[in-house]
C-alpha atoms as a PDB file:
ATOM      1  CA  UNK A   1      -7.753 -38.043  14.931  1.00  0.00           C
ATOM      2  CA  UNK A   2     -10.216 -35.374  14.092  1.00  0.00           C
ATOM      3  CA  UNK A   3     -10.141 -31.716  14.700  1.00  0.00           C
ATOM      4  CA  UNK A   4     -13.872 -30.201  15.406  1.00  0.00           C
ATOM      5  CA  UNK A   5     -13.485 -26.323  15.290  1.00  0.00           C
ATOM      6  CA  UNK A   6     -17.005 -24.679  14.603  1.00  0.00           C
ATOM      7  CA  UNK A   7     -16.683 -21.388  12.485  1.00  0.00           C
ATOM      8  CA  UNK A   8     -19.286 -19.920  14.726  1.00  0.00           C
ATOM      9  CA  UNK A   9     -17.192 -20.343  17.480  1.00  0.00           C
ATOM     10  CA  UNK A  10     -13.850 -18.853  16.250  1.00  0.00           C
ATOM     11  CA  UNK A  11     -15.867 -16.406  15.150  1.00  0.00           C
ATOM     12  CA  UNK A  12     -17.069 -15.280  18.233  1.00  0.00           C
ATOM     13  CA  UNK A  13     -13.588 -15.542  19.939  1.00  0.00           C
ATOM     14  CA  UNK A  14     -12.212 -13.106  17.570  1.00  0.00           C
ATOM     15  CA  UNK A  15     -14.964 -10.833  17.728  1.00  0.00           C
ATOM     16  CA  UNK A  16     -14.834 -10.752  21.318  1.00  0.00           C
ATOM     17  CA  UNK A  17     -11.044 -10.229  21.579  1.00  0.00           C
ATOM     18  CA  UNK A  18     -11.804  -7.551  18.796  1.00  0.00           C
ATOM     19  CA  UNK A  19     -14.432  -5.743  21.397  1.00  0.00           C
ATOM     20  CA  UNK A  20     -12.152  -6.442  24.397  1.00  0.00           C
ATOM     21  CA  UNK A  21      -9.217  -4.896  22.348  1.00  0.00           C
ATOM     22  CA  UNK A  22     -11.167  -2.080  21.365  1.00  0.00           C
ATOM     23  CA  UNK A  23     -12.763  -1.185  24.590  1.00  0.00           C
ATOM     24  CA  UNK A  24      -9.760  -0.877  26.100  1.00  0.00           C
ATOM     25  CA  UNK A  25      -8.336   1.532  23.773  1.00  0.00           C
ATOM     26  CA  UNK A  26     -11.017   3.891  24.267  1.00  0.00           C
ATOM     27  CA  UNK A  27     -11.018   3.282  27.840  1.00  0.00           C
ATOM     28  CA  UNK A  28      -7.180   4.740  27.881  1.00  0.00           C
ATOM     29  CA  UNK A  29      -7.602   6.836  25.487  1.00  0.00           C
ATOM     30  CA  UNK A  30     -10.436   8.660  27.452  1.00  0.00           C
ATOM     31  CA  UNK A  31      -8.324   8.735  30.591  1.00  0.00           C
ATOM     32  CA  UNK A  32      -5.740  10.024  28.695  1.00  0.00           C
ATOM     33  CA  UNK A  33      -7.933  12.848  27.454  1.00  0.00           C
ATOM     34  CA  UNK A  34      -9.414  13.596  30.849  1.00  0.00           C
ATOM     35  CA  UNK A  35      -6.297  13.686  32.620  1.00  0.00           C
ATOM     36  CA  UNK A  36      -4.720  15.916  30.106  1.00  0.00           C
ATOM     37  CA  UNK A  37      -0.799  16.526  30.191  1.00  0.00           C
ATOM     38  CA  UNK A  38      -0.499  15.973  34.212  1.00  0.00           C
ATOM     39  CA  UNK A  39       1.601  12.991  34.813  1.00  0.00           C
ATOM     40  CA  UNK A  40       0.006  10.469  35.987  1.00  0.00           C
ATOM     41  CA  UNK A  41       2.014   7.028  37.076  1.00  0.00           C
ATOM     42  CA  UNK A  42       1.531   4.402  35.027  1.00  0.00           C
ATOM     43  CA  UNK A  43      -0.577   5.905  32.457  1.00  0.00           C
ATOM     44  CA  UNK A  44       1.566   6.831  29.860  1.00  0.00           C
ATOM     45  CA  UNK A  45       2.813   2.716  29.737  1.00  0.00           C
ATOM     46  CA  UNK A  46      -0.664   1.576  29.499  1.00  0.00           C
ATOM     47  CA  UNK A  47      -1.400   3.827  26.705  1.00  0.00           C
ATOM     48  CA  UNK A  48       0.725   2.639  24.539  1.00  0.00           C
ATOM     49  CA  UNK A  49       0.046  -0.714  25.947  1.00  0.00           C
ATOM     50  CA  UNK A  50      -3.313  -0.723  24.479  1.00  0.00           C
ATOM     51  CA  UNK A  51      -2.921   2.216  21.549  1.00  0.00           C
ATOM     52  CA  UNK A  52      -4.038   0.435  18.157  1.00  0.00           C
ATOM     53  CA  UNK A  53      -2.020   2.973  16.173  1.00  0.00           C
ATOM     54  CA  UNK A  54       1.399   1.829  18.017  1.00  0.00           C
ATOM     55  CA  UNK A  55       3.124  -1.692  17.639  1.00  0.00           C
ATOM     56  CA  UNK A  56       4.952  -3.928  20.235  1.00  0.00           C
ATOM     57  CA  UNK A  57       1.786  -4.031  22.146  1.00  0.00           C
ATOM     58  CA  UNK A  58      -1.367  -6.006  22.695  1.00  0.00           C
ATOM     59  CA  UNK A  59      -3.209  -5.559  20.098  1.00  0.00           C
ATOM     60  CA  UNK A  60      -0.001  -6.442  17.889  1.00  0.00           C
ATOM     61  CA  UNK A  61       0.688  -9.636  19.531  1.00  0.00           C
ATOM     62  CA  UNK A  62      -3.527 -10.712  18.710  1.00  0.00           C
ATOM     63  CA  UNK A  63      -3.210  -9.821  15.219  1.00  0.00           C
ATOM     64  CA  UNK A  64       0.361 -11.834  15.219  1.00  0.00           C
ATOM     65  CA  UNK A  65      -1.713 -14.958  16.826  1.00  0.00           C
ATOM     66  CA  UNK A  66      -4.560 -15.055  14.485  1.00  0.00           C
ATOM     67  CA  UNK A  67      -1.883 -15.107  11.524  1.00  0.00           C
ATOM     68  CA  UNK A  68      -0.603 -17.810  13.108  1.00  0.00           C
ATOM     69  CA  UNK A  69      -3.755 -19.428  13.897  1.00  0.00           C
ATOM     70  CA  UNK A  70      -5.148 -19.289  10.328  1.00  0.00           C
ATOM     71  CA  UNK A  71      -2.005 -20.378   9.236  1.00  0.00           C
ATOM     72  CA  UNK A  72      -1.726 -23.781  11.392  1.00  0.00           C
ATOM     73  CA  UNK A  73      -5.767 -24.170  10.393  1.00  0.00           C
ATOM     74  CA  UNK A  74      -4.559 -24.188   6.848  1.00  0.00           C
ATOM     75  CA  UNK A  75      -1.376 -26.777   7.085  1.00  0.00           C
ATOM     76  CA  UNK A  76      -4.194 -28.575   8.628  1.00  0.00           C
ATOM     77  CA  UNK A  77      -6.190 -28.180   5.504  1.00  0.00           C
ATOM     78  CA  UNK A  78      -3.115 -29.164   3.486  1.00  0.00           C
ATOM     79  CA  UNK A  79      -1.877 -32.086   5.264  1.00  0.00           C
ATOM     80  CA  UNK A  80      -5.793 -33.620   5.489  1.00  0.00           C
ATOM     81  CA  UNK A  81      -5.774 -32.934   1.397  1.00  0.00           C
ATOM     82  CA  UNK A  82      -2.631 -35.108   0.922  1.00  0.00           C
ATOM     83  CA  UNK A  83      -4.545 -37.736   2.372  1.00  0.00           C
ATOM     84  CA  UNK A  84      -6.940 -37.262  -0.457  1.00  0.00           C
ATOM     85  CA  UNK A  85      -4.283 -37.040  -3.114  1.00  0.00           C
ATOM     86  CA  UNK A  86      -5.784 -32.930  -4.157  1.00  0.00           C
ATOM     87  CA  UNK A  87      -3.982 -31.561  -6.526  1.00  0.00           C
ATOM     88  CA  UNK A  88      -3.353 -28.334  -5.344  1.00  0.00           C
ATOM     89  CA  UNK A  89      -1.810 -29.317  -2.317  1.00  0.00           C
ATOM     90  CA  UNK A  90       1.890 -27.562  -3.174  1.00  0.00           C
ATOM     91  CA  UNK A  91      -0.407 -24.221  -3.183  1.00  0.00           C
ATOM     92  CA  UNK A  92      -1.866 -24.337  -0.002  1.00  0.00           C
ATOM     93  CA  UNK A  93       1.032 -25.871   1.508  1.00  0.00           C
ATOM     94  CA  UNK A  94       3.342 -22.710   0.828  1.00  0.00           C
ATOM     95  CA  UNK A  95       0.333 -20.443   1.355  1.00  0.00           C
ATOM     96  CA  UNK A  96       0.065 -21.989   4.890  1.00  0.00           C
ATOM     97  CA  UNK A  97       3.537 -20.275   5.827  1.00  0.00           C
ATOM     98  CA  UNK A  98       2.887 -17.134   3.752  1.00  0.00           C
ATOM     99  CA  UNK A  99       1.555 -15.205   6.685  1.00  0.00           C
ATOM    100  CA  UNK A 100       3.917 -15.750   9.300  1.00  0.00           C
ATOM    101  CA  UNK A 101       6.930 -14.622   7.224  1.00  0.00           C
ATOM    102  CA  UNK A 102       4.750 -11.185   6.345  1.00  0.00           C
ATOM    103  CA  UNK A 103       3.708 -10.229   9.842  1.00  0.00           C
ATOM    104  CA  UNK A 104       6.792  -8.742  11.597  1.00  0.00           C
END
């Protein structure tokens, strides 16, 4: 079975989410500006829903998928290598699971 991904592609996909992600957060954080200290319903949870200087949020959960998205691409890597007999296949097999165990 082969497995087409064009770097162009993913490339764009993450940049976009990047914009989308970004957007957003000024979009709030204008609102929240604007609005001032009145309380508004809802705001305050969609703030921090979309606030790239909090965690547990949106923009935590993308960075969480990409880890785990570069890390499947590159037990991918590894397992097509062991086909080939590569010698450094040990290395990139453990560095495939590095960055799910950092990313909290």
């Amino acid at each position: 079975m082969d497995i087409v991904l064009k770097p162009k592609s993913i490339t764009r996909f993450f940049a976009f989410i990047f914009l989308l992600l970004t957007l957003a957060h000024i979009a709030v954080k204008s609102t929240s500006f604007f609005v001032g200290d009145r309380h508004v319903v809802g705001l305050f949870d969609l703030i921090s829903l979309f606030d790239l200087d909090k965690e547990k949020n949106i923009p935590t959960f993308c960075s969480a998928a990409a880890l785990v998205f570069c890390s499947t691409l590159l037990a991918i890597i590894a397992l097509a290598e062991k086909k080939d007999g590569e010698r450094l296949l040990l290395l990139v097999r453990f560095s495939s699971y590095f960055p799910v165990f950092i990313h909290r």
